[in-house]
PDB file of N, CA and C in Angstrom:
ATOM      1  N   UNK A   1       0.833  -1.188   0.000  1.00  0.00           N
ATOM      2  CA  UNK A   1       0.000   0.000   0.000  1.00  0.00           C
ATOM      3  C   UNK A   1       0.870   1.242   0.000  1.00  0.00           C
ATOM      4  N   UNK A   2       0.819   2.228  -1.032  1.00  0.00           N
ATOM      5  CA  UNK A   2       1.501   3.366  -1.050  1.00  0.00           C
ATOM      6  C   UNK A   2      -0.046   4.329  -0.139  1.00  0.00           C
ATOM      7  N   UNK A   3       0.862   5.367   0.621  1.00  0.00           N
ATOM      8  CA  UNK A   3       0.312   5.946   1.335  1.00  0.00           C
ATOM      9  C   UNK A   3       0.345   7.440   1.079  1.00  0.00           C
ATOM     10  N   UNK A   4      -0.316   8.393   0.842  1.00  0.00           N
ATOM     11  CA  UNK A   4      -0.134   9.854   0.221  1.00  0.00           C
ATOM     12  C   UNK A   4      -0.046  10.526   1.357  1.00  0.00           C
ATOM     13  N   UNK A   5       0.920  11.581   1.878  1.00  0.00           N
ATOM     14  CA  UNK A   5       0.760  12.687   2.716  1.00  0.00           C
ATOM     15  C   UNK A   5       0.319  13.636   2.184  1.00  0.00           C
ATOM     16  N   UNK A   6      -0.612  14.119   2.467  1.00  0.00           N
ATOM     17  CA  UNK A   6      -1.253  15.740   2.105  1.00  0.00           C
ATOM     18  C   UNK A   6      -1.763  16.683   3.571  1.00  0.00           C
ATOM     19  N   UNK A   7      -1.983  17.783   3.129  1.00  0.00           N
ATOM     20  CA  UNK A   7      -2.029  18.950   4.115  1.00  0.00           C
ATOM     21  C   UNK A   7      -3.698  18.702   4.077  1.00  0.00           C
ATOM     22  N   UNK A   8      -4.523  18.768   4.999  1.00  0.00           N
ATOM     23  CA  UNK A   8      -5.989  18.317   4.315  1.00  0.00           C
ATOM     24  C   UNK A   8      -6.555  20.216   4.984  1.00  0.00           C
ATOM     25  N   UNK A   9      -5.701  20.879   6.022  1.00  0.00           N
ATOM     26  CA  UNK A   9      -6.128  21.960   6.498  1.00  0.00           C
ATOM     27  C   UNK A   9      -5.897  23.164   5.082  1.00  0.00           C
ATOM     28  N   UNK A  10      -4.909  22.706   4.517  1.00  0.00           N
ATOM     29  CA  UNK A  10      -4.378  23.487   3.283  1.00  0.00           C
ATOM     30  C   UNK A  10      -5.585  23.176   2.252  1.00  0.00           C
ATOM     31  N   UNK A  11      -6.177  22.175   1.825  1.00  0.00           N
ATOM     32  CA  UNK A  11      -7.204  21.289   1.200  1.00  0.00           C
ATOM     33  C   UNK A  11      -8.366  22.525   1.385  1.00  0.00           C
ATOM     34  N   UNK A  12      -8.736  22.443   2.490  1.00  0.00           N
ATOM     35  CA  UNK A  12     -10.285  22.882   3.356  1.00  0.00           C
ATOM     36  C   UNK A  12      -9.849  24.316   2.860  1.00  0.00           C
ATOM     37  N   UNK A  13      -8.813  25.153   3.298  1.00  0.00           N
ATOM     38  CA  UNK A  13      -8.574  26.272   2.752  1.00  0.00           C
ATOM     39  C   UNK A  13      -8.707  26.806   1.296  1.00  0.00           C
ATOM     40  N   UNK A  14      -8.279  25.695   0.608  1.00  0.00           N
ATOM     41  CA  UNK A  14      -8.192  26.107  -0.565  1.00  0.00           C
ATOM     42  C   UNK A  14      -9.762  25.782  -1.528  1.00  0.00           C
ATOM     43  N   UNK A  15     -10.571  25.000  -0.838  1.00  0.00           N
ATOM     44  CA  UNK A  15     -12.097  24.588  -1.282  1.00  0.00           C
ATOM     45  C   UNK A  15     -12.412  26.094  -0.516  1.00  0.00           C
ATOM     46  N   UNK A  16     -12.707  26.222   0.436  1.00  0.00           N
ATOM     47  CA  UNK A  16     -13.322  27.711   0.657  1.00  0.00           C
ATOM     48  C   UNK A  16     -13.253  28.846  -0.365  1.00  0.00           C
ATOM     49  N   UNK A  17     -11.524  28.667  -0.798  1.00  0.00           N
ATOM     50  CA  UNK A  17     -11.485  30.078  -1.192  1.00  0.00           C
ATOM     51  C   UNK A  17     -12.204  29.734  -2.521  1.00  0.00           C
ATOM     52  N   UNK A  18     -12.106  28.451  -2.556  1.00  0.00           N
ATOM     53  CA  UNK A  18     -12.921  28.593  -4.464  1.00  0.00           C
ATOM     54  C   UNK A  18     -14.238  28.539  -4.421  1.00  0.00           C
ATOM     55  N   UNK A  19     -15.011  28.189  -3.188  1.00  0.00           N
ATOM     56  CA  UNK A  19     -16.139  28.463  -2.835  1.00  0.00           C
ATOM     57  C   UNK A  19     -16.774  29.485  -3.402  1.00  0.00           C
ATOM     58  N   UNK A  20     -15.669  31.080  -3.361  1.00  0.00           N
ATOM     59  CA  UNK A  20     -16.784  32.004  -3.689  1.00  0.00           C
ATOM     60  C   UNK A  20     -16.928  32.149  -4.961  1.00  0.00           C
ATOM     61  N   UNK A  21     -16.407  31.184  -5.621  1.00  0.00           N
ATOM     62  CA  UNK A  21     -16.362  31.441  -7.010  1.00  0.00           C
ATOM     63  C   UNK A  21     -17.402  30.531  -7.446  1.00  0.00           C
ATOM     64  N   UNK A  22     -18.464  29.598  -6.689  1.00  0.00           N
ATOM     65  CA  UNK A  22     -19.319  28.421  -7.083  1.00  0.00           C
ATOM     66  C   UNK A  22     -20.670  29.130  -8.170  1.00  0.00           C
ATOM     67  N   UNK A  23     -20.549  29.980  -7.724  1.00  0.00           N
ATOM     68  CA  UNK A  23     -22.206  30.173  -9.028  1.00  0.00           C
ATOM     69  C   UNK A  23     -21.491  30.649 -10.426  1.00  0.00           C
ATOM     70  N   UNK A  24     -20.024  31.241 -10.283  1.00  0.00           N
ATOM     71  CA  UNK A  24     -19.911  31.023 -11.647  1.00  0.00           C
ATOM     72  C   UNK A  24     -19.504  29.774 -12.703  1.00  0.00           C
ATOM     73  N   UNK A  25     -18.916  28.797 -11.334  1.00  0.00           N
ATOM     74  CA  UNK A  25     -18.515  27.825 -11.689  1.00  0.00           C
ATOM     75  C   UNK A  25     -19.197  26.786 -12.500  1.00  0.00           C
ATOM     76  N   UNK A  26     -20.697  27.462 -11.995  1.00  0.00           N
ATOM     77  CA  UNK A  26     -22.071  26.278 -12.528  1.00  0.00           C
ATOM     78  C   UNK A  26     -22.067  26.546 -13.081  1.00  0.00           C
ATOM     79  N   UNK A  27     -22.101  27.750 -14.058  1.00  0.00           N
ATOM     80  CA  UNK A  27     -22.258  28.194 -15.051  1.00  0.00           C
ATOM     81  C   UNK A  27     -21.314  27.496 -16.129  1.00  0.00           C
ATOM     82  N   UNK A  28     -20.341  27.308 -16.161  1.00  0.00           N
ATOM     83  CA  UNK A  28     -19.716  26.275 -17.178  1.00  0.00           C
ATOM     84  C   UNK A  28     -19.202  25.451 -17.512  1.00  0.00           C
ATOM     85  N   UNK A  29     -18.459  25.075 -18.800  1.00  0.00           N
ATOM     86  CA  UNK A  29     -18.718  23.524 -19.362  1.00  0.00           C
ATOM     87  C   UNK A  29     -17.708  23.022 -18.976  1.00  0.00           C
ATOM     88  N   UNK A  30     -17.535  21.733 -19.056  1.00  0.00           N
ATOM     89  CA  UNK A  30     -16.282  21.253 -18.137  1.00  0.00           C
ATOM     90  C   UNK A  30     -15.201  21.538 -18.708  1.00  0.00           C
ATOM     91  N   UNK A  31     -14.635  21.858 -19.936  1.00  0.00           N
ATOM     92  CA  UNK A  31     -13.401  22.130 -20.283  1.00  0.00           C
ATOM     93  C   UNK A  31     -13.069  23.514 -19.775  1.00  0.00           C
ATOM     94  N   UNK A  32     -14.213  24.402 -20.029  1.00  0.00           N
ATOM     95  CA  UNK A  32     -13.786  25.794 -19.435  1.00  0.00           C
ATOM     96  C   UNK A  32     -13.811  25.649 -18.060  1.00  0.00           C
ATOM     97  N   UNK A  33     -14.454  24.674 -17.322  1.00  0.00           N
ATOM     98  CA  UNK A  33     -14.262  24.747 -15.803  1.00  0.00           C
ATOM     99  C   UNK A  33     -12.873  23.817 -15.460  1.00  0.00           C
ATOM    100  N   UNK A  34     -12.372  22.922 -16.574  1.00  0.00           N
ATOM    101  CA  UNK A  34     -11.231  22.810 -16.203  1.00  0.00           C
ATOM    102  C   UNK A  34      -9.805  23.389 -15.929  1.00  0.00           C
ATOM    103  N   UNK A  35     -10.262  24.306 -17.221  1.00  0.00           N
ATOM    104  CA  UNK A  35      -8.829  25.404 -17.405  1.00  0.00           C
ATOM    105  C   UNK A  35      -9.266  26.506 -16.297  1.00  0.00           C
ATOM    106  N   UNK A  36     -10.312  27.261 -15.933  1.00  0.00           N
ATOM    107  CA  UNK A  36     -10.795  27.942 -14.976  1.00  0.00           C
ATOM    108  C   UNK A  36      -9.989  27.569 -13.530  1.00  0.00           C
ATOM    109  N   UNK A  37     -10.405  26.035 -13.688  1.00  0.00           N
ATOM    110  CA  UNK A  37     -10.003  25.885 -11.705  1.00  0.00           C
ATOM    111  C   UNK A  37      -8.101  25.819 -12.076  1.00  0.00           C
ATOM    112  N   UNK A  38      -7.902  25.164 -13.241  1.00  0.00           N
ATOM    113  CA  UNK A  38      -5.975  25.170 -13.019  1.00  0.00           C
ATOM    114  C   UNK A  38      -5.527  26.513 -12.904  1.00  0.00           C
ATOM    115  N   UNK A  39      -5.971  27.671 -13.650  1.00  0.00           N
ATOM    116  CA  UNK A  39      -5.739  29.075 -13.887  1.00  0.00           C
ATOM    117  C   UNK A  39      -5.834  29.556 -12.647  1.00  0.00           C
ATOM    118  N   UNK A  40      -6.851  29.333 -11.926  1.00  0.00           N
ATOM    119  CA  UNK A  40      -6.812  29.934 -10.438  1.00  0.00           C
ATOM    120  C   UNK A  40      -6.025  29.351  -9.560  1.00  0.00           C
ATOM    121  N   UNK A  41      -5.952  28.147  -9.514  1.00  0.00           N
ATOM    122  CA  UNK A  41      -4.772  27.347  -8.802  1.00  0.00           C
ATOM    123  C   UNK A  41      -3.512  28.162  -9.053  1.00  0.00           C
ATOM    124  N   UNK A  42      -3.101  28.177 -10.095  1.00  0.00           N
ATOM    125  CA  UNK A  42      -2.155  28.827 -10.023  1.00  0.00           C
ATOM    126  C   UNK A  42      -1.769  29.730  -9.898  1.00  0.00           C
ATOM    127  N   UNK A  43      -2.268  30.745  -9.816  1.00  0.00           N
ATOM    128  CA  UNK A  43      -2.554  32.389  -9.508  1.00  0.00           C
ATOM    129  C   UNK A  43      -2.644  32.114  -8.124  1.00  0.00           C
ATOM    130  N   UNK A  44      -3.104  31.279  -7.614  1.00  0.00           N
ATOM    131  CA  UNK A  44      -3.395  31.434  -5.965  1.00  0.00           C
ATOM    132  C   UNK A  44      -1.945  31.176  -5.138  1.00  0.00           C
ATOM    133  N   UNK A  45      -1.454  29.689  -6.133  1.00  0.00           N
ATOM    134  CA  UNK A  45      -0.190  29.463  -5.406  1.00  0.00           C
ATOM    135  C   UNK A  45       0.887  30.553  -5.389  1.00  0.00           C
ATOM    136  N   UNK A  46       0.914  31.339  -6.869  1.00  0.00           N
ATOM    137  CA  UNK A  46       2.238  32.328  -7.393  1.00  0.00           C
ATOM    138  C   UNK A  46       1.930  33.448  -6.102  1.00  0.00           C
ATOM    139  N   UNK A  47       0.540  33.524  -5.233  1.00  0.00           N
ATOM    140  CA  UNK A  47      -0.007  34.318  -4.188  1.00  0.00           C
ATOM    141  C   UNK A  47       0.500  34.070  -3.134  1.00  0.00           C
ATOM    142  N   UNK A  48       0.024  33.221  -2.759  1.00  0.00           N
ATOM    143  CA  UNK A  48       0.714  32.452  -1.350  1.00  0.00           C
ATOM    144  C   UNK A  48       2.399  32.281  -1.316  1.00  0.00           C
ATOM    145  N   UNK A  49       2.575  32.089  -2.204  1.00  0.00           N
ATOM    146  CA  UNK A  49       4.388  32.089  -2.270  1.00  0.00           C
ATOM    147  C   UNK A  49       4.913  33.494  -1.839  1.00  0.00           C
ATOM    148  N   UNK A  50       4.337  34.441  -2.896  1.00  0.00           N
ATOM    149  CA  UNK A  50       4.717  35.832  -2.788  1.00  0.00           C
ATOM    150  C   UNK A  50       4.843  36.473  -1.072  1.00  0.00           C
ATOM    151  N   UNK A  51       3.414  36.288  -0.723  1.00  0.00           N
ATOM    152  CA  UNK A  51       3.179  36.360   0.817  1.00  0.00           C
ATOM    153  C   UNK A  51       4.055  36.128   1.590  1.00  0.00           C
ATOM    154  N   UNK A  52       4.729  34.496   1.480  1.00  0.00           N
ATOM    155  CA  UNK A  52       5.306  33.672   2.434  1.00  0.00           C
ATOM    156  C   UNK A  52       6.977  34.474   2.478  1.00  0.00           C
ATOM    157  N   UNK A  53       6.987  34.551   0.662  1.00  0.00           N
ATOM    158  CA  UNK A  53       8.495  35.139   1.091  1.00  0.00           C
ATOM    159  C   UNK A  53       8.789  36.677   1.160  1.00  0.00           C
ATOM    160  N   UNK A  54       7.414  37.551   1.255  1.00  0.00           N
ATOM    161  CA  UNK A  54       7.467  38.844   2.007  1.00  0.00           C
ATOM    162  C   UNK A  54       7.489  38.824   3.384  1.00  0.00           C
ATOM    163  N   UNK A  55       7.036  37.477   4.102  1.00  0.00           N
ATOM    164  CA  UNK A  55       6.932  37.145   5.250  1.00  0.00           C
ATOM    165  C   UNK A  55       8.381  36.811   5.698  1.00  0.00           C
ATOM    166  N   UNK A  56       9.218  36.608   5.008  1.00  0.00           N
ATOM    167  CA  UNK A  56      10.445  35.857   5.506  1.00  0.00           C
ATOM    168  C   UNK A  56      11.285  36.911   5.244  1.00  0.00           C
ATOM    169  N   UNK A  57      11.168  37.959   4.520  1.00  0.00           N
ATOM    170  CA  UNK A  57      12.120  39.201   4.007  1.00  0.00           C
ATOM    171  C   UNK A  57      11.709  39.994   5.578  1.00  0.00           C
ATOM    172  N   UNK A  58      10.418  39.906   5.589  1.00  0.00           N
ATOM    173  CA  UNK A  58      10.201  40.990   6.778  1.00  0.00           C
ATOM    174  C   UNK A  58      11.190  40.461   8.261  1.00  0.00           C
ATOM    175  N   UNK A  59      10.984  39.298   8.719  1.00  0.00           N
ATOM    176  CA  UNK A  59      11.488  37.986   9.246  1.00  0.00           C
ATOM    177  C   UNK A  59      13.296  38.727   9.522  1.00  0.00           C
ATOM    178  N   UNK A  60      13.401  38.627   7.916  1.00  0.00           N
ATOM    179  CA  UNK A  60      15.075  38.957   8.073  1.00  0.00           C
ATOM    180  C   UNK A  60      15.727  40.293   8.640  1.00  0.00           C
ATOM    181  N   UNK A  61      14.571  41.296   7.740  1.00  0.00           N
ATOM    182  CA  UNK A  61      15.302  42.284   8.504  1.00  0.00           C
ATOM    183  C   UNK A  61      14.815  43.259   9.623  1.00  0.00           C
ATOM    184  N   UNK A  62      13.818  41.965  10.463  1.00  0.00           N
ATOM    185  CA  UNK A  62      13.946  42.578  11.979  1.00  0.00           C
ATOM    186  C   UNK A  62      15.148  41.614  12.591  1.00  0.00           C
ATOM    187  N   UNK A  63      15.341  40.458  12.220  1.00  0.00           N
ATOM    188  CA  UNK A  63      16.889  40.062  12.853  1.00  0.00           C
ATOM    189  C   UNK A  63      17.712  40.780  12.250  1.00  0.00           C
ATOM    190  N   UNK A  64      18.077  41.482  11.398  1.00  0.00           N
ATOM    191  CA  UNK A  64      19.023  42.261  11.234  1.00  0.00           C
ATOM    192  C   UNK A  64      18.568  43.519  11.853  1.00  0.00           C
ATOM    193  N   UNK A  65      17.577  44.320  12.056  1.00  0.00           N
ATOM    194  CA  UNK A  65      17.667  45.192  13.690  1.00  0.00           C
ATOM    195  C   UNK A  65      18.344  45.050  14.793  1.00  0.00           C
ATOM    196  N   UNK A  66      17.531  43.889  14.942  1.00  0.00           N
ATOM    197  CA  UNK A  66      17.766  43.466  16.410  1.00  0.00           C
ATOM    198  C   UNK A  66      19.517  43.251  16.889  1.00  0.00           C
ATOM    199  N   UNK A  67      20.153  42.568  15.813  1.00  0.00           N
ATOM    200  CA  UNK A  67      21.617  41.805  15.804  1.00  0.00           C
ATOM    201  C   UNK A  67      22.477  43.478  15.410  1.00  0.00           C
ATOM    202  N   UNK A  68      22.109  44.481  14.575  1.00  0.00           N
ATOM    203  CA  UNK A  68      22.557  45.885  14.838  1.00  0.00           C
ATOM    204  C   UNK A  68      22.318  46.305  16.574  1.00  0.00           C
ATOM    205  N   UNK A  69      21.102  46.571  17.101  1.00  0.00           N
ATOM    206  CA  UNK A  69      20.738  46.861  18.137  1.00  0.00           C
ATOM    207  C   UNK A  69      21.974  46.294  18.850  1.00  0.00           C
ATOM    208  N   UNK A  70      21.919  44.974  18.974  1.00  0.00           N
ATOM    209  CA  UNK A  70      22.806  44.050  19.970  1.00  0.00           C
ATOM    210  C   UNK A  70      24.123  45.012  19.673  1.00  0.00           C
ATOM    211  N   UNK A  71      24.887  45.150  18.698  1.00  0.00           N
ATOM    212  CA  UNK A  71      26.152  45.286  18.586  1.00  0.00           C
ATOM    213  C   UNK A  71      26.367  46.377  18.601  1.00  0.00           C
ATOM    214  N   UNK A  72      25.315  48.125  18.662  1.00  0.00           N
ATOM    215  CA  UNK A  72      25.875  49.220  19.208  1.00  0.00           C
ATOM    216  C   UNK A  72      25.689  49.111  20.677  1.00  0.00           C
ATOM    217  N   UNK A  73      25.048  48.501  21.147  1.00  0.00           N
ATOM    218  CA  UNK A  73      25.079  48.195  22.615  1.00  0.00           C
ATOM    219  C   UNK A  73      26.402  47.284  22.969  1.00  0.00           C
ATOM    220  N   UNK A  74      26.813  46.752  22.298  1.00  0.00           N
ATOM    221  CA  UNK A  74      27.862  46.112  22.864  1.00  0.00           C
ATOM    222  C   UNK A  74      29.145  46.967  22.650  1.00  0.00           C
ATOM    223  N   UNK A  75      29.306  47.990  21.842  1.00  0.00           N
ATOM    224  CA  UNK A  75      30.121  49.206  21.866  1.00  0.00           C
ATOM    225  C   UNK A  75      29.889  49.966  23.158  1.00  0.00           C
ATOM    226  N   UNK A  76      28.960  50.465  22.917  1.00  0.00           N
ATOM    227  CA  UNK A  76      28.504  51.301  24.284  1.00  0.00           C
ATOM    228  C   UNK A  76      28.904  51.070  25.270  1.00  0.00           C
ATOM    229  N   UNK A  77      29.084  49.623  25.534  1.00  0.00           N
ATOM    230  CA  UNK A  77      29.356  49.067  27.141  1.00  0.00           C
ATOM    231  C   UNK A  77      31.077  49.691  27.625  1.00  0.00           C
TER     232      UNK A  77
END
């Protein structure tokens, strides 16, 4: 038995957000609702990435504050 790990909280997140998109979704045919849901998938992920690594830039340069902070204080002394 091969066994799949997946995120199922990432899952639930990502059905919500396409949630609000359901009445247009009814509206069409499955090829256009196929390319529809990959197109947004991917726009969502190129999103979430962007986020994560504005999140990690921000991340960096309050440790680089902080590690300045540290080292005119350690002059000072």
């Amino acid at each position: 038995w091969v066994t799949e790990v997946f995120n199922s909280q990432v899952c639930e997140q990502l059905n919500a957000w396409l949630a609000g998109y359901e009445s247009i979704l009814k509206q069409m045919t499955s090829k256009i609702f196929n390319w529809f849901i990959h197109t947004m998938i991917v726009y969502h992920v190129k999103h979430v990435f962007t986020k994560i690594e504005s999140m990690k830039d921000d991340d960096d340069s309050a440790d680089d504050e902080s590690s300045d902070e540290e080292s005119s204080d350690e002059e000072s002394s």
